[in-house]
Protein backbone atom coordinates (compact mmCIF):
# COMPACT_ATOMS: atom_id res chain seq x y z
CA UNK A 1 -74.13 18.09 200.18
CA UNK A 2 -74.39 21.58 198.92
CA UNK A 3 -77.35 20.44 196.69
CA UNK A 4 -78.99 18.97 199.72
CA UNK A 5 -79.13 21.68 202.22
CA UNK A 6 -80.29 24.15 199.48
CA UNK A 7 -83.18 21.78 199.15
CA UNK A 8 -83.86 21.98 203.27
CA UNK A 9 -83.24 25.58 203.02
CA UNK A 10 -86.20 25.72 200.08
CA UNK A 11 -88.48 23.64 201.51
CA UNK A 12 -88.40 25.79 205.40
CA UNK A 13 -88.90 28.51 202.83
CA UNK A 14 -91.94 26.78 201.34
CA UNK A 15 -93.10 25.96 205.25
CA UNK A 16 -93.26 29.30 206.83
CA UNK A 17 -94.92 30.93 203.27
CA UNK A 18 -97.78 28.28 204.18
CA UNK A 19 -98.16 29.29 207.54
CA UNK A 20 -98.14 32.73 207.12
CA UNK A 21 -100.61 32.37 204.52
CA UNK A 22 -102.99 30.13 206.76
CA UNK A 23 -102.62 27.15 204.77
CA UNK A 24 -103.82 23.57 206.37
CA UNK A 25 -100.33 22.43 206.78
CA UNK A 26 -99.31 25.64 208.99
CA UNK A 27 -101.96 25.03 211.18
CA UNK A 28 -100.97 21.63 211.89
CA UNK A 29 -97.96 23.35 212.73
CA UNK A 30 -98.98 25.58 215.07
CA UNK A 31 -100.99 22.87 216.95
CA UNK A 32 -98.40 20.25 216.57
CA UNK A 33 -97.85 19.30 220.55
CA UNK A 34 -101.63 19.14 221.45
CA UNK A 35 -101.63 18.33 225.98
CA UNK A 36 -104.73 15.33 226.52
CA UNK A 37 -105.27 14.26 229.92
CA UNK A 38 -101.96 15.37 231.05
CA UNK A 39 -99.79 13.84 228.08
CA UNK A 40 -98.34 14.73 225.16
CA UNK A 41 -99.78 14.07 221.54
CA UNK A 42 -97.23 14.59 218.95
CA UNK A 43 -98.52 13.92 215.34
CA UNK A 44 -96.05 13.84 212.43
CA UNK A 45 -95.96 16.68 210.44
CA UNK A 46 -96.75 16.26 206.31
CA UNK A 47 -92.51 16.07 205.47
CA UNK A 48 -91.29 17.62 202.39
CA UNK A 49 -91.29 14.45 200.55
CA UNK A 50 -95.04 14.48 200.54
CA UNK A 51 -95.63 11.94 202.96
CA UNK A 52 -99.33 12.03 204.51
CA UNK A 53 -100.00 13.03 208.16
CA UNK A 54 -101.71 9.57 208.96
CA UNK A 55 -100.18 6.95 207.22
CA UNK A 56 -103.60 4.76 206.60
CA UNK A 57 -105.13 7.92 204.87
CA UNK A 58 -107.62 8.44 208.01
CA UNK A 59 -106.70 10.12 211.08
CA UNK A 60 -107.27 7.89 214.58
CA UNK A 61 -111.12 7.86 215.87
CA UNK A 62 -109.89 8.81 219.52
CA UNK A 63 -106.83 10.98 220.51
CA UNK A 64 -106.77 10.69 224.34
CA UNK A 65 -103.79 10.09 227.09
CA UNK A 66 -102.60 6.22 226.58
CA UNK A 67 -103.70 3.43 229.15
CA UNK A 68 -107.47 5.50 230.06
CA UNK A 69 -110.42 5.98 228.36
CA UNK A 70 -111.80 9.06 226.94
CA UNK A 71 -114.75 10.53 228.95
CA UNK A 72 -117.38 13.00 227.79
CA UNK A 73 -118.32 16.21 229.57
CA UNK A 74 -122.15 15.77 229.36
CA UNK A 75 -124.30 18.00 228.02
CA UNK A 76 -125.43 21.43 228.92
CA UNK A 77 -127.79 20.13 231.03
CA UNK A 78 -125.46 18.34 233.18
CA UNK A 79 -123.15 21.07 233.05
CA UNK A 80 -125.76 23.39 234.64
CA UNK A 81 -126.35 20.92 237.28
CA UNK A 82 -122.39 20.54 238.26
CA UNK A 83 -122.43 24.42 238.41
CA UNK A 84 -125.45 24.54 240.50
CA UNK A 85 -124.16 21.29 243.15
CA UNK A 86 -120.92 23.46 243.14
CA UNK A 87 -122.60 26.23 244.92
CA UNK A 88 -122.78 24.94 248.21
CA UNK A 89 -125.27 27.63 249.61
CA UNK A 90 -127.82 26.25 246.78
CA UNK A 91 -127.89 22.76 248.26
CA UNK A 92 -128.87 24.07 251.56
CA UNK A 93 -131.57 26.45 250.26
CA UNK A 94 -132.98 23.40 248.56
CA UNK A 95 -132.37 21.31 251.63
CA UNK A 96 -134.45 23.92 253.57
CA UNK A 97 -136.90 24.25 251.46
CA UNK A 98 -137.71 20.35 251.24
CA UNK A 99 -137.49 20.35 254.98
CA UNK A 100 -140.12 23.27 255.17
CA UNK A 101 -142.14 21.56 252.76
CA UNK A 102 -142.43 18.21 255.15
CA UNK A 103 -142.87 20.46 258.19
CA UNK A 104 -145.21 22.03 256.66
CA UNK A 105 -147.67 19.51 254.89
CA UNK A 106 -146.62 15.99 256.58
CA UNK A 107 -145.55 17.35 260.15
CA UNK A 108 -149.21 17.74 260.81
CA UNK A 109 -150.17 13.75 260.85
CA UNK A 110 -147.28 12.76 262.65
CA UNK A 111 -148.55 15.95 265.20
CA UNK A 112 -152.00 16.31 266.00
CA UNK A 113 -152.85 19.27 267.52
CA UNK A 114 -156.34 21.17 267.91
CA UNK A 115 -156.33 24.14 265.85
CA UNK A 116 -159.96 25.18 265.95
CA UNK A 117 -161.26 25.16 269.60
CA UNK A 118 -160.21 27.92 272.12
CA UNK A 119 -158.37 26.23 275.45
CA UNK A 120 -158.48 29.23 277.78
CA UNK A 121 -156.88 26.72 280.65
CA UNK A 122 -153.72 26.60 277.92
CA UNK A 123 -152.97 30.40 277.29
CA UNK A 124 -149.49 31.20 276.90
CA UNK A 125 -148.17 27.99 278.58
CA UNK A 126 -144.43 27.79 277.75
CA UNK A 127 -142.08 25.58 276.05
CA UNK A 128 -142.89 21.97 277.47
CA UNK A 129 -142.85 17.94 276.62
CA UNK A 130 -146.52 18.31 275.94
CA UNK A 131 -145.97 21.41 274.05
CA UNK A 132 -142.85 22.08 272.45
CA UNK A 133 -142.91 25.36 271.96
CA UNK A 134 -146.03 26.30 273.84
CA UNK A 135 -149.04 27.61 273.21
CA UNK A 136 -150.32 30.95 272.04
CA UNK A 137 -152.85 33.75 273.74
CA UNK A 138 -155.79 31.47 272.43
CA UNK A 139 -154.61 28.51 273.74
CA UNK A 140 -153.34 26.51 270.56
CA UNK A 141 -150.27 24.55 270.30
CA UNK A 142 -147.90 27.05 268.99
CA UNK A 143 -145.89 23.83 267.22
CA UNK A 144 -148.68 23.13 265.26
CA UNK A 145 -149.98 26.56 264.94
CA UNK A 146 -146.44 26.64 262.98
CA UNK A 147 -147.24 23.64 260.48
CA UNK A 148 -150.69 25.13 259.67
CA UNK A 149 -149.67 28.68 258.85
CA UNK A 150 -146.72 27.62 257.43
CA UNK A 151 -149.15 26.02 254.30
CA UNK A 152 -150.72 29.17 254.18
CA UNK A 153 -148.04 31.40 253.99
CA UNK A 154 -146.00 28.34 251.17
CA UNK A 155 -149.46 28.28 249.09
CA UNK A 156 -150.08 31.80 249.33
CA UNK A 157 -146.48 32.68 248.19
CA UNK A 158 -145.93 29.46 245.45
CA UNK A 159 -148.97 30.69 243.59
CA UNK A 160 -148.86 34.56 243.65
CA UNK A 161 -145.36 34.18 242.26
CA UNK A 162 -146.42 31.35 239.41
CA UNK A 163 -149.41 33.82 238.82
CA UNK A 164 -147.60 37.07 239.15
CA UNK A 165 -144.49 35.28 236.94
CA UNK A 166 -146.95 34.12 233.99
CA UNK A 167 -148.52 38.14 233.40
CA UNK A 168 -145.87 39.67 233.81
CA UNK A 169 -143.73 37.47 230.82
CA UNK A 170 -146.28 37.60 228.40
CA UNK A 171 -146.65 41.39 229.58
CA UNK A 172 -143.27 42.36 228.75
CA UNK A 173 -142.87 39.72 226.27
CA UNK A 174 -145.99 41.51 224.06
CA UNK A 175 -144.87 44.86 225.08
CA UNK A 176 -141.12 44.59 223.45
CA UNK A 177 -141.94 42.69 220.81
CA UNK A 178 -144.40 44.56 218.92
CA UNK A 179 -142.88 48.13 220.50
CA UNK A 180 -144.03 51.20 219.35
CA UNK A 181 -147.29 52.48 220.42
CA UNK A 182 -148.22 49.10 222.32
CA UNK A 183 -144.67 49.15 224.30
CA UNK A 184 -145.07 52.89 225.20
CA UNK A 185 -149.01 52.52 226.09
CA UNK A 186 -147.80 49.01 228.36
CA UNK A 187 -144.94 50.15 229.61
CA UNK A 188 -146.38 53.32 231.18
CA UNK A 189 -148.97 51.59 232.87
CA UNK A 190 -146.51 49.57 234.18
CA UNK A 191 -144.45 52.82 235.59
CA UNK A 192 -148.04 54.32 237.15
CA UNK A 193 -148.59 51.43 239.23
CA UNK A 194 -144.93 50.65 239.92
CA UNK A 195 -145.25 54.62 241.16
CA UNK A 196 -147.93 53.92 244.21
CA UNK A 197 -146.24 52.33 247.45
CA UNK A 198 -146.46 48.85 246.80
CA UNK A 199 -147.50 48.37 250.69
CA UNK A 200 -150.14 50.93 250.60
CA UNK A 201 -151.19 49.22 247.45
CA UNK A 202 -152.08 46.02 249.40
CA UNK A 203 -153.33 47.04 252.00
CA UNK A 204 -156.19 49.09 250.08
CA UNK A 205 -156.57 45.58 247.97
CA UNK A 206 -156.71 43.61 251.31
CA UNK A 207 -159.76 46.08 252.64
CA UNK A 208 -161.32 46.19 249.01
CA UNK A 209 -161.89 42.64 249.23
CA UNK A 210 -162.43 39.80 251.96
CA UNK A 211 -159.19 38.13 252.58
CA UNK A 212 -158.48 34.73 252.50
CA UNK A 213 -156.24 32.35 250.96
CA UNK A 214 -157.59 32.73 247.01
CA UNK A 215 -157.91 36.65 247.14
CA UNK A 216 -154.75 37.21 248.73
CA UNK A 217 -153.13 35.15 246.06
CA UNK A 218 -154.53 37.12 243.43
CA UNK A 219 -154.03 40.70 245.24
CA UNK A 220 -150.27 39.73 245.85
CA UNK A 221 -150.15 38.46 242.14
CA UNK A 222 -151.77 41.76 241.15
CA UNK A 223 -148.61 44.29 242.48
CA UNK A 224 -146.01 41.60 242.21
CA UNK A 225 -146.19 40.60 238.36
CA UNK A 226 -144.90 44.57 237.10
CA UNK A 227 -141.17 43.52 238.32
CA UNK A 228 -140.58 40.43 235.92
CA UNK A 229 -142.69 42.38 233.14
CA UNK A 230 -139.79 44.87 232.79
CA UNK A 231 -137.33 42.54 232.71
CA UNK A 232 -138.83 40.10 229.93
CA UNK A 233 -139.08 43.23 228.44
CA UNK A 234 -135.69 44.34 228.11
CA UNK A 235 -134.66 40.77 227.57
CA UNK A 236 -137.28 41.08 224.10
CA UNK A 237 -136.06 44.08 222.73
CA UNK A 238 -132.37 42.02 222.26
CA UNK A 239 -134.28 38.94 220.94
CA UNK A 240 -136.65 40.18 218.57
CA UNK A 241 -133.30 41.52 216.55
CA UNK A 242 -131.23 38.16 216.39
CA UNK A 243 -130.87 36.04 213.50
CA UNK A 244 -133.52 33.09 214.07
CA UNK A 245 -136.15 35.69 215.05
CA UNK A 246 -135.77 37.61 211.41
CA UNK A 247 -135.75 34.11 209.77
CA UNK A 248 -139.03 33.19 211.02
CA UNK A 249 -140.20 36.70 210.62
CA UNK A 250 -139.21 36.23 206.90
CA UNK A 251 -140.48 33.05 206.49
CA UNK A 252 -144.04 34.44 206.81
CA UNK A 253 -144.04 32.82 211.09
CA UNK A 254 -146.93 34.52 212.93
CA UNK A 255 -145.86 36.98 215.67
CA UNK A 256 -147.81 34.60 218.26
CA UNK A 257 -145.27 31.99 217.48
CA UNK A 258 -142.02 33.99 217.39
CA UNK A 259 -143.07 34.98 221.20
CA UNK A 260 -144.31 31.97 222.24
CA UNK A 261 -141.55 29.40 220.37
CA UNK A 262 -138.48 31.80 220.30
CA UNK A 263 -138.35 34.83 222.62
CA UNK A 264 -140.03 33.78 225.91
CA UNK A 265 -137.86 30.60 225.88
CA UNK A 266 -134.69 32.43 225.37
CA UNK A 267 -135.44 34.46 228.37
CA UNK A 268 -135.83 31.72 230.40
CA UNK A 269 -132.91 32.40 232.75
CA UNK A 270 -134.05 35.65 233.72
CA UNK A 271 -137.81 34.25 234.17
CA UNK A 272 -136.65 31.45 236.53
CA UNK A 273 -134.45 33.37 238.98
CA UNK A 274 -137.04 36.24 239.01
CA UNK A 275 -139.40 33.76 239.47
CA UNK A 276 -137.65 32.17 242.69
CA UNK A 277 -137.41 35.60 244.23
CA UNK A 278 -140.80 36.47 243.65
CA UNK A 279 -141.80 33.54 245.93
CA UNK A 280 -139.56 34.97 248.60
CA UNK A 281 -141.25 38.29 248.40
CA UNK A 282 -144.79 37.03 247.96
CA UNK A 283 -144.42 35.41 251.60
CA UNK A 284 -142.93 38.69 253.11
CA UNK A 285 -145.59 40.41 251.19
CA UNK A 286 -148.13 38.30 252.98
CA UNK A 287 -146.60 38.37 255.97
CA UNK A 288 -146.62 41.97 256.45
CA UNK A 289 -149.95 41.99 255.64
CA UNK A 290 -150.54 39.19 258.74
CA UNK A 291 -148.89 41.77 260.94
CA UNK A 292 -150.78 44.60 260.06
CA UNK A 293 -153.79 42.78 260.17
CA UNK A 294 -155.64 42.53 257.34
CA UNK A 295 -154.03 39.18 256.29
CA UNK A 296 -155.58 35.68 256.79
CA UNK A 297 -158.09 35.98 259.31
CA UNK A 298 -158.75 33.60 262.49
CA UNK A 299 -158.92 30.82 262.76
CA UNK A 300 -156.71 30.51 259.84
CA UNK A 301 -153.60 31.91 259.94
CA UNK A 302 -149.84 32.37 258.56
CA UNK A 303 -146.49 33.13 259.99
CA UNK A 304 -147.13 36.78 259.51
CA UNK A 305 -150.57 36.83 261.91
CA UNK A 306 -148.29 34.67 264.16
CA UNK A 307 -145.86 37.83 264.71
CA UNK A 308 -148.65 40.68 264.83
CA UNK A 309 -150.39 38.31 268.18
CA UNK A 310 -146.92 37.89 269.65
CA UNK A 311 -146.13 40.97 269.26
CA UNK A 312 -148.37 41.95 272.33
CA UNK A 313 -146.54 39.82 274.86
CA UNK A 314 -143.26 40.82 273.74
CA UNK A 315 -142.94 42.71 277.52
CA UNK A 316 -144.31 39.77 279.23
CA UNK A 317 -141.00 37.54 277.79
CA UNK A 318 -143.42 35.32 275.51
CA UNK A 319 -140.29 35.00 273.39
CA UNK A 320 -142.09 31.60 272.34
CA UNK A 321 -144.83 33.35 270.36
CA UNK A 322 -142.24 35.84 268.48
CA UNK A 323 -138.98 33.69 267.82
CA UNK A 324 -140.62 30.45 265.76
CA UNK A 325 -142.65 31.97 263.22
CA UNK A 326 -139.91 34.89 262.59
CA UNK A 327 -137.68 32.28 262.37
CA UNK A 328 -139.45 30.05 259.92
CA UNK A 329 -139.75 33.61 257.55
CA UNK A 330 -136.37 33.95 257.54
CA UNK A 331 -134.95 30.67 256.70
CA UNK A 332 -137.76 30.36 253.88
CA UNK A 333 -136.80 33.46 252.38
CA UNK A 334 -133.18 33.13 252.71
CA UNK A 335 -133.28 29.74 251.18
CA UNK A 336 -135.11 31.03 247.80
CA UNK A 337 -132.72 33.38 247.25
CA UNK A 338 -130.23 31.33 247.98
CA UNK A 339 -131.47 29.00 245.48
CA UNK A 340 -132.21 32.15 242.61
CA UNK A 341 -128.54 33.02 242.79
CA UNK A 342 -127.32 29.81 242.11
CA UNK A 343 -130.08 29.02 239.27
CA UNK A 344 -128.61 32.62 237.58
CA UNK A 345 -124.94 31.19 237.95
CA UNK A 346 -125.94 27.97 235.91
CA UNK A 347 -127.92 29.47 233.75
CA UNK A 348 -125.32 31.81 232.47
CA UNK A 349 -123.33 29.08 231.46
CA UNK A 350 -126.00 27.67 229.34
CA UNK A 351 -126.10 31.14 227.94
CA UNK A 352 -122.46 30.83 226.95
CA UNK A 353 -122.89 27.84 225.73
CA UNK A 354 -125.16 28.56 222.98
């Protein structure tokens, strides 16, 4: 008896040694009760006689609770999606959005309505079952007046910001990259123009040239690209130092390809959500242009031109010519950002999942 519990006493000994020294067998220890699905996994420990963990010299193919299958989290793409259905505010920006999208481009064969031809005996008629929401000081069906400017004002935005996005990342993306003389000589011509009003700005651009739909997308495009060129550009100056970068860089990879194959699509996260509020503020842009005038001229026009000839009858209780178009500015805006903040929550998980 002695003789035996000397040899228990030894082989503890022998145990905690190993797991204080990090050996295999102590870290079986240490994760001997492993929770799966809400039950307990207990594998048998290697005893001191040397027998094996797993009996048939290969450990099982699945550990998972008994009676279920084991299930598989997806990958990061679906986990990006969960995270961005879990956001409940997302799925209604993107519900909006669709919905402003079919207003906007279908409504308009399902509701005709003569947007060209002045109707003096239909001035500022309100809200009735021929007309809706009725018509405006010129006459047109304010309802349809809506759908129309409402493809202005999506085009106009959509494009300045895909425009605006694309300079502005291989901007910044150039600019931090190389560094030196080429980020200082970017960079500050970024800060000068960045330094003038940005609503002055366009409205010397919308006198300078003739606006309408194409030139407003590039003047908007023009002021609104210098936000998401800073931020690529602070989002380079970490890439260009991490490990795959050097590799290429060592490797003899040109410095087109390191930008164009590794550091712009790193900084994809911060290029999408800038990119969905730059849409947002490409249509306020534009519509405070509308208001002021020197936006999309008759007989086209957008939700901002909508506000600046309402804004005349305000007195008179035309609420009809104010409420609609503000209202269809708002929930467009609101429902990009909406949609931004959710894309930066799921793409931050992607980020710690690399």
């Amino acid at each position: 008896m002695r003789g035996e519990e000397q040899r228990i006493e030894e082989q503890q000994l022998m145990d905690r040694e190993l797991v204080e020294a990090g050996d295999d067998r102590g870290d079986l220890q240490a994760d001997a009760v492993v929770e799966a699905g809400g039950g307990l996994l207990q594998p048998r420990l290697p005893s001191g006689d040397g027998t094996p963990l797993f009996p048939d010299g290969e450990p099982p193919a699945t550990l998972g609770p008994e009676g279920g299958e084991a299930t598989s989290a997806g990958g990061i793409g679906t986990l990006m999606l969960r995270v961005f259905l879990e956001n409940k505010l997302a799925v209604v920006g993107v519900a909006l959005v669709v919905v402003m999208l079919l207003f906007c481009f279908v409504g308009p064969f399902l509701y005709h309505t003569n947007q060209i031809a002045i109707n003096l005996n239909l001035i500022t008629q309100p809200p009735s079952s021929a007309h809706p929401l009725g018509t405006d000081p010129n006459g047109f069906d304010v309802l349809g007046r809506l759908m129309y400017a409402g493809q202005t004002s999506l085009e106009v935005g959509l494009a300045a910001a895909l425009m605006a996005t694309i300079l502005g990342v291989f901007w910044g993306a150039i600019a931090g990259f190389f560094g030196g003389v080429a980020d200082a000589v970017m960079m500050r011509f970024v800060d000068i123009m960045l330094s003038i009003p940005a609503l002055f700005l366009l409205i010397v651009l919308a006198v300078l040239f003739h606006p309408n739909k194409i030139s407003l997308m590039f003047i908007i495009a023009a002021l609104a690209w210098l936000t998401p060129a800073r931020l690529v550009r602070g989002e380079t100056l970490t890439l260009r130092t991490r490990e795959y970068v050097q590799a290429v860089r060592v490797m003899g990879g040109k410095s087109r390809r390191m930008v164009a194959r590794h550091i712009i699509p790193n900084a994809i996260g911060t290029i999408v959500v800038n990119a969905t509020f730059q849409v947002a503020d490409a249509i306020l842009f534009l519509a405070a242009l509308g208001y002021l005038g020197v936006g999309i001229q008759y007989p086209q026009a957008d939700w901002g031109s909508m506000l600046s000839d309402g804004s005349n009858y305000v007195d008179a209780g035309y609420w009809w010519l104010i409420i609609p178009a503000g209202l269809c500015i708002v929930i467009v805006v609101v429902a990009f950002n909406f949609i931004g903040d959710a894309l930066r929550d799921s793409l931050e998980v992607r980020l710690q999942q690399r």
